[in-house]
ModelCIF file with pLDDT and N, C-alpha, C, O atoms, coordinates in Angstrom:
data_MODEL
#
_entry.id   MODEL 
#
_entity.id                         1 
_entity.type                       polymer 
_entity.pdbx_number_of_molecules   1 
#
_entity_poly.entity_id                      1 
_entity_poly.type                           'polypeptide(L)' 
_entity_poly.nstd_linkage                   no 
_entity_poly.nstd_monomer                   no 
_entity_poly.pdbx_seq_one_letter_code       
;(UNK)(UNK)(UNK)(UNK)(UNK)(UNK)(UNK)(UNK)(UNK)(UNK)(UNK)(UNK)(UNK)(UNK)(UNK)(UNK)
(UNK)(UNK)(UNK)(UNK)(UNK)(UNK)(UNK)(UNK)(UNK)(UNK)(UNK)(UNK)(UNK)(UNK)(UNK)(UNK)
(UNK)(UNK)(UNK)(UNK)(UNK)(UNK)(UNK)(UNK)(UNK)(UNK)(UNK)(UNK)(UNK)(UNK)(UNK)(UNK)
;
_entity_poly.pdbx_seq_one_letter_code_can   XXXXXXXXXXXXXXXXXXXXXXXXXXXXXXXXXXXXXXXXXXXXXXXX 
_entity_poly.pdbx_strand_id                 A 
#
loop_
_entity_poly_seq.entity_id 
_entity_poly_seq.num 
_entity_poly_seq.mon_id 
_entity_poly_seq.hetero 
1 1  UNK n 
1 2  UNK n 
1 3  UNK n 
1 4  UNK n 
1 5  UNK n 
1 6  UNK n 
1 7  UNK n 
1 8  UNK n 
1 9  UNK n 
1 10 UNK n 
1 11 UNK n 
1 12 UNK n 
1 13 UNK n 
1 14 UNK n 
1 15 UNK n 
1 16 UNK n 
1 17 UNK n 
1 18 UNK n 
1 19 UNK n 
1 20 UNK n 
1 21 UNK n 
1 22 UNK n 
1 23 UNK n 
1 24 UNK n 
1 25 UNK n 
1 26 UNK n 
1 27 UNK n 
1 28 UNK n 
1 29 UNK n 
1 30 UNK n 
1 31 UNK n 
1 32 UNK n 
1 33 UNK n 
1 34 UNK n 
1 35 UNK n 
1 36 UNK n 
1 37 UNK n 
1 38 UNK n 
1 39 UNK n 
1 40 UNK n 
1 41 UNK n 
1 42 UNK n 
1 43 UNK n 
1 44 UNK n 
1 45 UNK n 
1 46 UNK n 
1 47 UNK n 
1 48 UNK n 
#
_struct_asym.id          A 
_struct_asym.entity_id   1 
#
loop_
_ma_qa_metric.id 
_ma_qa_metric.mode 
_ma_qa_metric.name 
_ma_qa_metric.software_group_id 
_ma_qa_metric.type 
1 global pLDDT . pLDDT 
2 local  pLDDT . pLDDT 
#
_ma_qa_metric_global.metric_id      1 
_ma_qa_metric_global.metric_value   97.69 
_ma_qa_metric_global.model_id       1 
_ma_qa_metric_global.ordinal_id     1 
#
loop_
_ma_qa_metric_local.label_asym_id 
_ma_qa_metric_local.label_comp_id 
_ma_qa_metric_local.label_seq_id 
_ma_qa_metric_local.metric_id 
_ma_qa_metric_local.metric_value 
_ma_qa_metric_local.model_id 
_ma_qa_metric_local.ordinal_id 
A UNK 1  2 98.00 1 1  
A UNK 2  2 98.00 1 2  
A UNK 3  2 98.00 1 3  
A UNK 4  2 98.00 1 4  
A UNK 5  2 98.00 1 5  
A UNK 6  2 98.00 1 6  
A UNK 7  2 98.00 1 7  
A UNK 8  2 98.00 1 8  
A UNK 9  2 98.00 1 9  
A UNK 10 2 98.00 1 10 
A UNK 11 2 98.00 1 11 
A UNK 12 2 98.00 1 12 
A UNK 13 2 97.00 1 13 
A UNK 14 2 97.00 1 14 
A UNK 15 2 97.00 1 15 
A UNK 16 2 97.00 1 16 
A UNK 17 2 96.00 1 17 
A UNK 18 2 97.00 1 18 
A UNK 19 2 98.00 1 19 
A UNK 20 2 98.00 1 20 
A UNK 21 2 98.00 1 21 
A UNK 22 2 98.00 1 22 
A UNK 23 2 98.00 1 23 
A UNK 24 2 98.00 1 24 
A UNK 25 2 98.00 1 25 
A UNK 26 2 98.00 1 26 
A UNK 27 2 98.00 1 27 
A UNK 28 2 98.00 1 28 
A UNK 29 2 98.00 1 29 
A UNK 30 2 98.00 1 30 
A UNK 31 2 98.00 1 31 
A UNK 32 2 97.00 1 32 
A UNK 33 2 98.00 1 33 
A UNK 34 2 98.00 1 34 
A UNK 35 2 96.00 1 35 
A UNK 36 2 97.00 1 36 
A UNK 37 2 97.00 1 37 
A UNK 38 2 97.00 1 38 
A UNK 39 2 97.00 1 39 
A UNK 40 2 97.00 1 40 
A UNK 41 2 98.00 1 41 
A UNK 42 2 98.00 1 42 
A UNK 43 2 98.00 1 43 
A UNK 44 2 98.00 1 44 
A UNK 45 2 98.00 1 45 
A UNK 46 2 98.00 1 46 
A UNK 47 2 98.00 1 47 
A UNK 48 2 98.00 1 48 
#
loop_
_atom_site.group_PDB 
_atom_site.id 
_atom_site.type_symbol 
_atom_site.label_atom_id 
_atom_site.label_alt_id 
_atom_site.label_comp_id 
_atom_site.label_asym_id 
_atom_site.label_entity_id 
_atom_site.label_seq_id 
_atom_site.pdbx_PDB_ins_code 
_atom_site.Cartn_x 
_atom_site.Cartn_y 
_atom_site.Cartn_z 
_atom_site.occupancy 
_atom_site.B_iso_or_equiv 
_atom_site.pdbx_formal_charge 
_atom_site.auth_seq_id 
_atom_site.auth_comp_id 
_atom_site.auth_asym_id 
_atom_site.auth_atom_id 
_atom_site.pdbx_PDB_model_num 
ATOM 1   N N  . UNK A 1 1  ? 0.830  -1.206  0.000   1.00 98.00 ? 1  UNK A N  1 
ATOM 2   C CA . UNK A 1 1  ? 0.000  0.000   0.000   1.00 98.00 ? 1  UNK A CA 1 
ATOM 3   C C  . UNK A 1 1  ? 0.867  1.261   0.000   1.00 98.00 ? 1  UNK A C  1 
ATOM 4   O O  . UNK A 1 1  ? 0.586  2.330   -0.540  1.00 98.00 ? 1  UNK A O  1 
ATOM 5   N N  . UNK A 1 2  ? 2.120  0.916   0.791   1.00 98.00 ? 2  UNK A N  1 
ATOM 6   C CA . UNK A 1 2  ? 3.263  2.535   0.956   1.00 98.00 ? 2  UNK A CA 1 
ATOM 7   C C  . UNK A 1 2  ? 3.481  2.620   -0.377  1.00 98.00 ? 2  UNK A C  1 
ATOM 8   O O  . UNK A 1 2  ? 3.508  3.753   -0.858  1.00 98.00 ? 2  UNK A O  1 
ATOM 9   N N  . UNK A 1 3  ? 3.712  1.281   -1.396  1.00 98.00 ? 3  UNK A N  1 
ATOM 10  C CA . UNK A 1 3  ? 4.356  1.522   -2.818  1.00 98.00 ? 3  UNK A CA 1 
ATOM 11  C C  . UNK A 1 3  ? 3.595  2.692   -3.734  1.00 98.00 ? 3  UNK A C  1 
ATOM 12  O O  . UNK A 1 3  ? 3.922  3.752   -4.268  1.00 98.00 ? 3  UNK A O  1 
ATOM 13  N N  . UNK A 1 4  ? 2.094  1.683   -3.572  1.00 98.00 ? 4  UNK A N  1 
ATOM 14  C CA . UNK A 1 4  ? 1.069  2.379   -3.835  1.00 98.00 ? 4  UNK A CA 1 
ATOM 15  C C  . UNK A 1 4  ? 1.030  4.064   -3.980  1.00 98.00 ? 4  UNK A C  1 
ATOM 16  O O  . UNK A 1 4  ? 1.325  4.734   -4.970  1.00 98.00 ? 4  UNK A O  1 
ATOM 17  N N  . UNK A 1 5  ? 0.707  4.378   -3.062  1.00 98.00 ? 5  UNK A N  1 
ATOM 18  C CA . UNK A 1 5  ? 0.802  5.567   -1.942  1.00 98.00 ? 5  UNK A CA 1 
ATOM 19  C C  . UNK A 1 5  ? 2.036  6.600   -2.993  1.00 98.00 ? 5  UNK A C  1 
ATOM 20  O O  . UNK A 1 5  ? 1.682  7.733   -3.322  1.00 98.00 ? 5  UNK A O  1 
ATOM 21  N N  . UNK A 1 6  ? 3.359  6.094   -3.409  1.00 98.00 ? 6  UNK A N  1 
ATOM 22  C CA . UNK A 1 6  ? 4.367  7.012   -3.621  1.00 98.00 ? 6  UNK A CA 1 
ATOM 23  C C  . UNK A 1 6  ? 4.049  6.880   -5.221  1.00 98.00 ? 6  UNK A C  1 
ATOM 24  O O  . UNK A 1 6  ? 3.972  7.971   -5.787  1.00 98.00 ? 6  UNK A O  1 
ATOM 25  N N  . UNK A 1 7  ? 3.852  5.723   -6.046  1.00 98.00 ? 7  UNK A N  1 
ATOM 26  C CA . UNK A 1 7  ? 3.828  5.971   -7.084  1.00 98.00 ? 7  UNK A CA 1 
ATOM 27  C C  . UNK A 1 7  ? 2.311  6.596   -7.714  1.00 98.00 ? 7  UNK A C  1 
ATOM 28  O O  . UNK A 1 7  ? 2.144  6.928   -8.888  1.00 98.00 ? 7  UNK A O  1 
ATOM 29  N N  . UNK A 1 8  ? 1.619  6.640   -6.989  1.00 98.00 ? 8  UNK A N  1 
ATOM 30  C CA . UNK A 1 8  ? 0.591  7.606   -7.026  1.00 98.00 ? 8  UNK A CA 1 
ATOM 31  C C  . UNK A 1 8  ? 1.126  9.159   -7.332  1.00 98.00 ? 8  UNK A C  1 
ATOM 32  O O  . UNK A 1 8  ? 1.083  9.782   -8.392  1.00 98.00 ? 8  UNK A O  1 
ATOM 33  N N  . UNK A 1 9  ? 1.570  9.503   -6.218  1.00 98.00 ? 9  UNK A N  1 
ATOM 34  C CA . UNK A 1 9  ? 2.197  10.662  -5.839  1.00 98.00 ? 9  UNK A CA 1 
ATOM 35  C C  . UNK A 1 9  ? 2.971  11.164  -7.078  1.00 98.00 ? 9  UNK A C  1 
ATOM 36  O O  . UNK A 1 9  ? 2.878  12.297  -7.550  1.00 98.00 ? 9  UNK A O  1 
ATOM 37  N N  . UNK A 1 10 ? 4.030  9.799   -7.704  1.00 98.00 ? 10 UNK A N  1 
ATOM 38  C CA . UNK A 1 10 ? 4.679  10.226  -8.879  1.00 98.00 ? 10 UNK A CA 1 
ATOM 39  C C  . UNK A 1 10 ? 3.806  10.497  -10.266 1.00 98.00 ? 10 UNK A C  1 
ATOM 40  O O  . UNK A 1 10 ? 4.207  11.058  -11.286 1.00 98.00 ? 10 UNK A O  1 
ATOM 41  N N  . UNK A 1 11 ? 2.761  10.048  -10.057 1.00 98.00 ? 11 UNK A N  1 
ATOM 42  C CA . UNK A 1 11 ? 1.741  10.472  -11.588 1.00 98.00 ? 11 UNK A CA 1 
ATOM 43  C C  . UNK A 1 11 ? 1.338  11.487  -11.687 1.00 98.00 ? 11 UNK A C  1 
ATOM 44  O O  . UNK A 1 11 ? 1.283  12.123  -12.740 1.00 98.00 ? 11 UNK A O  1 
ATOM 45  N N  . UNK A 1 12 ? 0.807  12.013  -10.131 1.00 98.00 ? 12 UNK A N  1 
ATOM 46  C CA . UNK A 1 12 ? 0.220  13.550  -9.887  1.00 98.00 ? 12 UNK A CA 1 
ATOM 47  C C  . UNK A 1 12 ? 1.192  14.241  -9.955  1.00 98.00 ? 12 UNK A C  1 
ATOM 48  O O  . UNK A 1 12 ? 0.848  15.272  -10.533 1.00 98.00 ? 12 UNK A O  1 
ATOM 49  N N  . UNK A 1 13 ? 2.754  14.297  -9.564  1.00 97.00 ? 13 UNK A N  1 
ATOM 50  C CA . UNK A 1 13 ? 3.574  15.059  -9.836  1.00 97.00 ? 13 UNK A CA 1 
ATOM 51  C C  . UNK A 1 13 ? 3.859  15.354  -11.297 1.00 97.00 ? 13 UNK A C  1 
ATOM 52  O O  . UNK A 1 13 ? 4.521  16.358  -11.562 1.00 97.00 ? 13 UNK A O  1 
ATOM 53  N N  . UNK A 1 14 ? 3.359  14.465  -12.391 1.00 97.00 ? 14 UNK A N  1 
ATOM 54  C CA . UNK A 1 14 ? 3.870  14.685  -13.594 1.00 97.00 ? 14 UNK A CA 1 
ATOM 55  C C  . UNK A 1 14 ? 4.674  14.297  -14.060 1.00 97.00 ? 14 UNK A C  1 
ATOM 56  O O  . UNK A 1 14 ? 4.932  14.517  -15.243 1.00 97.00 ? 14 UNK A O  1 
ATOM 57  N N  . UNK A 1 15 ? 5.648  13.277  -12.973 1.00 97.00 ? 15 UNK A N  1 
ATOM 58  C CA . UNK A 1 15 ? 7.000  12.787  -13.690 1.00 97.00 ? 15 UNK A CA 1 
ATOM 59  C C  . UNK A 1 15 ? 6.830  11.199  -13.514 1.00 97.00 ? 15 UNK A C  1 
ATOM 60  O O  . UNK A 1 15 ? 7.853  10.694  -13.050 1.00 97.00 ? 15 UNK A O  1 
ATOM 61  N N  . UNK A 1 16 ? 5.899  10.377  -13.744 1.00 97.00 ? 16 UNK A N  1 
ATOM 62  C CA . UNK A 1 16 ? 6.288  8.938   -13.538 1.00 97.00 ? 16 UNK A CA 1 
ATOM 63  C C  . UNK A 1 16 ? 6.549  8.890   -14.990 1.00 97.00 ? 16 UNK A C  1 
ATOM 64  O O  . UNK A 1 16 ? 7.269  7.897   -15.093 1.00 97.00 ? 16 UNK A O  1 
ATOM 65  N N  . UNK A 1 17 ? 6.394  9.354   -16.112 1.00 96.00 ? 17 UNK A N  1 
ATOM 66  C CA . UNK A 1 17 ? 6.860  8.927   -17.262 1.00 96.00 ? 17 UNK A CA 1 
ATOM 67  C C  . UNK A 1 17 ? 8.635  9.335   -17.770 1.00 96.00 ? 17 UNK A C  1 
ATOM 68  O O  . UNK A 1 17 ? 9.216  9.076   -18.824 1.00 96.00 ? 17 UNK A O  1 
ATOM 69  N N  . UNK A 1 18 ? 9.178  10.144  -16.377 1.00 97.00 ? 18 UNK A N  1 
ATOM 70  C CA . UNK A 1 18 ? 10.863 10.068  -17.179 1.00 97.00 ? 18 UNK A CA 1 
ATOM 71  C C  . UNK A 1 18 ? 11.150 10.027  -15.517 1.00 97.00 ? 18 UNK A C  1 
ATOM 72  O O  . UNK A 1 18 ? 11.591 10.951  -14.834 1.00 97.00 ? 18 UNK A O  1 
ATOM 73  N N  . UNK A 1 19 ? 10.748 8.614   -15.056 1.00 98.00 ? 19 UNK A N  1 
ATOM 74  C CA . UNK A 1 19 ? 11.567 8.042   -14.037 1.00 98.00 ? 19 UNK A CA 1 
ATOM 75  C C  . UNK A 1 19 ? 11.599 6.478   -14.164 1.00 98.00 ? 19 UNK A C  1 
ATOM 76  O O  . UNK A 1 19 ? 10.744 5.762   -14.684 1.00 98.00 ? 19 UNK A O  1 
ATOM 77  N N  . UNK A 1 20 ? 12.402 6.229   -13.760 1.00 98.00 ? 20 UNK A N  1 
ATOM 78  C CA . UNK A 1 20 ? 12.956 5.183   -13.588 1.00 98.00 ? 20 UNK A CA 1 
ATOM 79  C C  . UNK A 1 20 ? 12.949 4.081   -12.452 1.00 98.00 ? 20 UNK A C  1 
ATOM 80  O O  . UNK A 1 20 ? 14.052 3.636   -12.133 1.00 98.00 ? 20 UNK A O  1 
ATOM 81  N N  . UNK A 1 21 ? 11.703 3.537   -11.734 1.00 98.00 ? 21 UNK A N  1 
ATOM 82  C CA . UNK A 1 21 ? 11.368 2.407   -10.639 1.00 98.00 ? 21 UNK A CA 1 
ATOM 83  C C  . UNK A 1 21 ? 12.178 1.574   -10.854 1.00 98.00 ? 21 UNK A C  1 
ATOM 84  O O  . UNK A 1 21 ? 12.673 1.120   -11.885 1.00 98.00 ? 21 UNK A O  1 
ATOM 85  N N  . UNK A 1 22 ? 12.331 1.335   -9.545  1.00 98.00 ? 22 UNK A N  1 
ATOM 86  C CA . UNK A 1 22 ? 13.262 0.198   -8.958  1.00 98.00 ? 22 UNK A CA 1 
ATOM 87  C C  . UNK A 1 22 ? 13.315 -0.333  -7.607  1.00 98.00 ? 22 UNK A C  1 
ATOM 88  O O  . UNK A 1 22 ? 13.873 0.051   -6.579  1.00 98.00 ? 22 UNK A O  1 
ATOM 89  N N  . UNK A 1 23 ? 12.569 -1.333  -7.900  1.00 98.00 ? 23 UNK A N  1 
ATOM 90  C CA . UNK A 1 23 ? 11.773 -2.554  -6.570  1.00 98.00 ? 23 UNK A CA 1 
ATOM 91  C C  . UNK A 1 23 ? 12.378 -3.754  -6.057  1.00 98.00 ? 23 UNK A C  1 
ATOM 92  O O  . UNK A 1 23 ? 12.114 -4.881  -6.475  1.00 98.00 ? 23 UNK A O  1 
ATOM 93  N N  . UNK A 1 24 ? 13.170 -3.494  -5.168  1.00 98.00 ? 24 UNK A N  1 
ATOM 94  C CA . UNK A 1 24 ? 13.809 -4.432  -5.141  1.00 98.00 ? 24 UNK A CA 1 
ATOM 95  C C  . UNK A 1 24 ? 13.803 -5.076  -3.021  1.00 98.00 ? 24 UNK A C  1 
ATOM 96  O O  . UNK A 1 24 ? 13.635 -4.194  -2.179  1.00 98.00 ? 24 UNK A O  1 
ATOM 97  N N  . UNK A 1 25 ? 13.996 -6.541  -2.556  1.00 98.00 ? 25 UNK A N  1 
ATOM 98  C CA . UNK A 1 25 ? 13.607 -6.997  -1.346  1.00 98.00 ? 25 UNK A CA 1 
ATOM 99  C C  . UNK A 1 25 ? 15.235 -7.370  -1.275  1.00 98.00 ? 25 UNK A C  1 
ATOM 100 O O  . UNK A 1 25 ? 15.850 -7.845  -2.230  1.00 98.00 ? 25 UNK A O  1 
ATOM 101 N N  . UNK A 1 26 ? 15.863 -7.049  0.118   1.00 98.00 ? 26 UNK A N  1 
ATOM 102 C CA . UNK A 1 26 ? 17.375 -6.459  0.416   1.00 98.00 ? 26 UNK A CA 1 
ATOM 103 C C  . UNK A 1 26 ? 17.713 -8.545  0.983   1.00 98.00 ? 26 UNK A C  1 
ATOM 104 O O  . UNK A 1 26 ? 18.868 -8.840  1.291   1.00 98.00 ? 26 UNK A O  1 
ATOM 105 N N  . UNK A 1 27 ? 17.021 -9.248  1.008   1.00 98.00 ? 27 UNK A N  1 
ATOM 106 C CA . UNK A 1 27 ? 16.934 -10.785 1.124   1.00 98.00 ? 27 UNK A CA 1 
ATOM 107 C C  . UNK A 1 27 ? 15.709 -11.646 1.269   1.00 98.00 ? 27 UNK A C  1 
ATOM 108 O O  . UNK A 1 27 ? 14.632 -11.069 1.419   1.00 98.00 ? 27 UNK A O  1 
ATOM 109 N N  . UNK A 1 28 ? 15.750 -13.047 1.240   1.00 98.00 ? 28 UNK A N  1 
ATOM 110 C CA . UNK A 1 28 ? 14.842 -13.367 1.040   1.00 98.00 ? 28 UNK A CA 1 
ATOM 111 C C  . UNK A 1 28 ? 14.676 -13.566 2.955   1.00 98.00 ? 28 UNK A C  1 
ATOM 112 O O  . UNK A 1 28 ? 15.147 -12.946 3.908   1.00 98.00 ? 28 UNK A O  1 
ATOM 113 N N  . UNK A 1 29 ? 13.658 -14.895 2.798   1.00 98.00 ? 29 UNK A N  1 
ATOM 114 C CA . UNK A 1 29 ? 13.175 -15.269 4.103   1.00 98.00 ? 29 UNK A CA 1 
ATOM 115 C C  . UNK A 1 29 ? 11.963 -16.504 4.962   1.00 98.00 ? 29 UNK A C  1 
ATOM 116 O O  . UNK A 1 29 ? 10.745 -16.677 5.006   1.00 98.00 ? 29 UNK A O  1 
ATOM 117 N N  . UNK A 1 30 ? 12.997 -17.032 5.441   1.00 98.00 ? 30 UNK A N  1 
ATOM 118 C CA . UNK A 1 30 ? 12.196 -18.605 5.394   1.00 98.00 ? 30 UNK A CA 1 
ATOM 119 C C  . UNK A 1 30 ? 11.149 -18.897 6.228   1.00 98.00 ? 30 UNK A C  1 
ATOM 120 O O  . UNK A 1 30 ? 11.482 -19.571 7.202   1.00 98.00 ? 30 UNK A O  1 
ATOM 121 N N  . UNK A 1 31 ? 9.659  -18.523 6.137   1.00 98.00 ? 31 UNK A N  1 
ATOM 122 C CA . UNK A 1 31 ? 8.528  -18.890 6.683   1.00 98.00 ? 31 UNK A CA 1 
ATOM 123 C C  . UNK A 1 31 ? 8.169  -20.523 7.422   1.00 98.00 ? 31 UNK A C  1 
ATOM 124 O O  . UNK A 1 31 ? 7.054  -21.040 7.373   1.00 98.00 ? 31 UNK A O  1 
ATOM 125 N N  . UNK A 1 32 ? 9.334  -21.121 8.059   1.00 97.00 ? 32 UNK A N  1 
ATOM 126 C CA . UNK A 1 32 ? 9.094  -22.384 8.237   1.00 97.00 ? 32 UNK A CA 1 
ATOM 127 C C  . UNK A 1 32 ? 9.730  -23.385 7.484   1.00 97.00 ? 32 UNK A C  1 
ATOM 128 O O  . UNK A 1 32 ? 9.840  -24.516 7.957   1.00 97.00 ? 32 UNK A O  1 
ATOM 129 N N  . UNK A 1 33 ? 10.218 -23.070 6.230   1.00 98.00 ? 33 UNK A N  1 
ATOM 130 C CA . UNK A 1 33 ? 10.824 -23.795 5.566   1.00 98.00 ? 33 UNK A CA 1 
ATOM 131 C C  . UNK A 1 33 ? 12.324 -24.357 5.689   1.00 98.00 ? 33 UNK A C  1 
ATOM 132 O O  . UNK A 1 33 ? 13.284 -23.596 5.561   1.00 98.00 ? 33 UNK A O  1 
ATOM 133 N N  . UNK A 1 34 ? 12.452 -25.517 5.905   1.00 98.00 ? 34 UNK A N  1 
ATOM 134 C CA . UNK A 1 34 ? 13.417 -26.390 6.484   1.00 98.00 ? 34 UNK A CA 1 
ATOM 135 C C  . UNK A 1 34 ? 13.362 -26.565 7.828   1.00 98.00 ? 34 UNK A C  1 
ATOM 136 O O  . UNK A 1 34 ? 14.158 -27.283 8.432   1.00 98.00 ? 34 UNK A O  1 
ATOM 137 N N  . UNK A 1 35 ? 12.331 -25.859 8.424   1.00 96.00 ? 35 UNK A N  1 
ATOM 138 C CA . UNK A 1 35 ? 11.902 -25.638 9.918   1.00 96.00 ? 35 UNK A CA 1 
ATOM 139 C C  . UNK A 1 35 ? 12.521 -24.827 10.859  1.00 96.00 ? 35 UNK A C  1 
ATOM 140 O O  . UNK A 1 35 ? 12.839 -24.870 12.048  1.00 96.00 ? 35 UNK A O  1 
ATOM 141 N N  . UNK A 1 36 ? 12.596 -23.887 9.677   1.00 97.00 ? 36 UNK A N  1 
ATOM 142 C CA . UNK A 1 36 ? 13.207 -22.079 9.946   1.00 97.00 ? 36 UNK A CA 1 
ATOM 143 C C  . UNK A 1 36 ? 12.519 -21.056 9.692   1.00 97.00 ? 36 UNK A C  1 
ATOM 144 O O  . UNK A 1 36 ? 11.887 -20.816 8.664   1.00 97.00 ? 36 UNK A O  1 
ATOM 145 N N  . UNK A 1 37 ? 12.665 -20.226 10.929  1.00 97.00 ? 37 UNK A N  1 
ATOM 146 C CA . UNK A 1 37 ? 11.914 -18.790 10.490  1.00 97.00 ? 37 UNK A CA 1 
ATOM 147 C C  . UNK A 1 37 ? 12.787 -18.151 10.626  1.00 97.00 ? 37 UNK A C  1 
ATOM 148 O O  . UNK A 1 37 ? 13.571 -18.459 11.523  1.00 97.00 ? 37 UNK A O  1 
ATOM 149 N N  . UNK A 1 38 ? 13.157 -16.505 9.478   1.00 97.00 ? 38 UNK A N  1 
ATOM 150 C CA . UNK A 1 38 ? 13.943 -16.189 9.483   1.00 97.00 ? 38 UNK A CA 1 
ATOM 151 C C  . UNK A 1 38 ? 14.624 -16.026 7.987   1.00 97.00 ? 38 UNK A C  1 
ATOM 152 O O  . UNK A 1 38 ? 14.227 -16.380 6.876   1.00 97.00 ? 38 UNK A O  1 
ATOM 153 N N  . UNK A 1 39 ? 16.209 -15.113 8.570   1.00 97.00 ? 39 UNK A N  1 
ATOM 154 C CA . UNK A 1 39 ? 16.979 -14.859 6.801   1.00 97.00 ? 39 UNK A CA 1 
ATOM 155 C C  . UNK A 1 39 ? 18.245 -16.066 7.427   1.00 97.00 ? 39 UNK A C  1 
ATOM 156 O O  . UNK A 1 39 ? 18.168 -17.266 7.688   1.00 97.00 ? 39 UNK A O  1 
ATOM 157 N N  . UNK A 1 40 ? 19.290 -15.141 7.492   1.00 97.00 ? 40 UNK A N  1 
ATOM 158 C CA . UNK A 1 40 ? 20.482 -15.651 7.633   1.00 97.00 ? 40 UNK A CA 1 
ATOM 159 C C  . UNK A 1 40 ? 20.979 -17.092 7.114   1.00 97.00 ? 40 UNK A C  1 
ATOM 160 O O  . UNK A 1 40 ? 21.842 -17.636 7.801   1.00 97.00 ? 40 UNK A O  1 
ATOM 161 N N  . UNK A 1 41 ? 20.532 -17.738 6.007   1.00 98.00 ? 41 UNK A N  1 
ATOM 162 C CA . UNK A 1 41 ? 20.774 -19.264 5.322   1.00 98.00 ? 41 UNK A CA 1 
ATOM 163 C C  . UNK A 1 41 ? 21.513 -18.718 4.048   1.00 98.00 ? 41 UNK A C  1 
ATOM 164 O O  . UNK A 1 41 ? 21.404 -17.631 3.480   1.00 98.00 ? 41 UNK A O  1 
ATOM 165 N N  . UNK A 1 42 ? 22.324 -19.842 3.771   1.00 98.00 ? 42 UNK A N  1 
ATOM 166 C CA . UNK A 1 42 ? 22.604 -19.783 2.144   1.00 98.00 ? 42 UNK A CA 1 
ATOM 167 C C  . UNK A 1 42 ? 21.775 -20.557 1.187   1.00 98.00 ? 42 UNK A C  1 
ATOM 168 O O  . UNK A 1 42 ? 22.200 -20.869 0.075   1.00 98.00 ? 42 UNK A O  1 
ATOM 169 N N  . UNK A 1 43 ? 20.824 -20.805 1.534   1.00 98.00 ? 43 UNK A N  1 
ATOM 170 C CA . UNK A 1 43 ? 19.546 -21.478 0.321   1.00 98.00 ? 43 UNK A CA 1 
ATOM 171 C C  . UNK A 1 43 ? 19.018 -20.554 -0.160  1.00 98.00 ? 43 UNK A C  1 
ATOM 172 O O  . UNK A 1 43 ? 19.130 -19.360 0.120   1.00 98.00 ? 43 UNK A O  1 
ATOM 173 N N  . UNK A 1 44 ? 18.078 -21.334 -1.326  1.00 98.00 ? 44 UNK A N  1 
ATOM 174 C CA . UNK A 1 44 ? 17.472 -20.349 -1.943  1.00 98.00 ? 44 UNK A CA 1 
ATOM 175 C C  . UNK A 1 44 ? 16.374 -19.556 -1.778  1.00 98.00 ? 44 UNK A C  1 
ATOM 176 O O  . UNK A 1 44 ? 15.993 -18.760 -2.636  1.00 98.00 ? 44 UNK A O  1 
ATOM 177 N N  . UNK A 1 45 ? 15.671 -19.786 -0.379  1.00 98.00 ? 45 UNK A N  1 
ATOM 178 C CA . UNK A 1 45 ? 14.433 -19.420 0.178   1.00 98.00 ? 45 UNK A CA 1 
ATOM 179 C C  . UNK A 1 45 ? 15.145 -18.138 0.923   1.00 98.00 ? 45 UNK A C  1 
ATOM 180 O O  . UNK A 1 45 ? 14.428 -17.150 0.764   1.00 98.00 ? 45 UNK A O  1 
ATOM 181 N N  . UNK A 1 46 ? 16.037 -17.911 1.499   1.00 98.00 ? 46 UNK A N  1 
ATOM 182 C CA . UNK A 1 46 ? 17.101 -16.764 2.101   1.00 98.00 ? 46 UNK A CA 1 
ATOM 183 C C  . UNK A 1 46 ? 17.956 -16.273 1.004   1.00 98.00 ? 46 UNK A C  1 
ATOM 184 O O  . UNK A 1 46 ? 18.125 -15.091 1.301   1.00 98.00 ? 46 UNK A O  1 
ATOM 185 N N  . UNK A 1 47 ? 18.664 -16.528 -0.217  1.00 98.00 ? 47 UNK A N  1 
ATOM 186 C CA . UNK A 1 47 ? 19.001 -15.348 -1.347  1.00 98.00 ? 47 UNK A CA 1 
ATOM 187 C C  . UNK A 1 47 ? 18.388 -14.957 -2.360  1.00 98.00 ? 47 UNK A C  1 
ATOM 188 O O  . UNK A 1 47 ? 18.814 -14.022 -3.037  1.00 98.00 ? 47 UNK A O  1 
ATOM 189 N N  . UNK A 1 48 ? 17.146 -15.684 -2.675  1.00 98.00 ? 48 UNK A N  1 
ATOM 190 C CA . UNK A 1 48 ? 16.083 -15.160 -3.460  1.00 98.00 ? 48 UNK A CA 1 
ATOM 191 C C  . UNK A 1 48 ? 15.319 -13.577 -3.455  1.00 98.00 ? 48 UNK A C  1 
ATOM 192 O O  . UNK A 1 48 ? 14.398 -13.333 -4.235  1.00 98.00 ? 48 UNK A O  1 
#
């Protein structure tokens, strides 16, 4: 909804058409999986 919220903001400003988005999640994170919650793994559920 915050994403929402700003790129809104960028249409009403007039400039979402000469900018440049970029969405990106800083690691992944394991909901239970391998019977881990949490980042800190080298699998692919934690560098995804």
């Amino acid at each position: 909804a915050q994403v929402g919220k700003v790129m809104q903001a960028l249409e009403e400003a007039g400039v979402r058409d000469n900018t440049i988005v970029i969405l990106w999640g800083d690691h992944g994170w394991h909901l239970g999986e391998m019977g881990v919650w949490g980042k800190a793994t080298n699998y692919e559920i934690a560098t995804r």
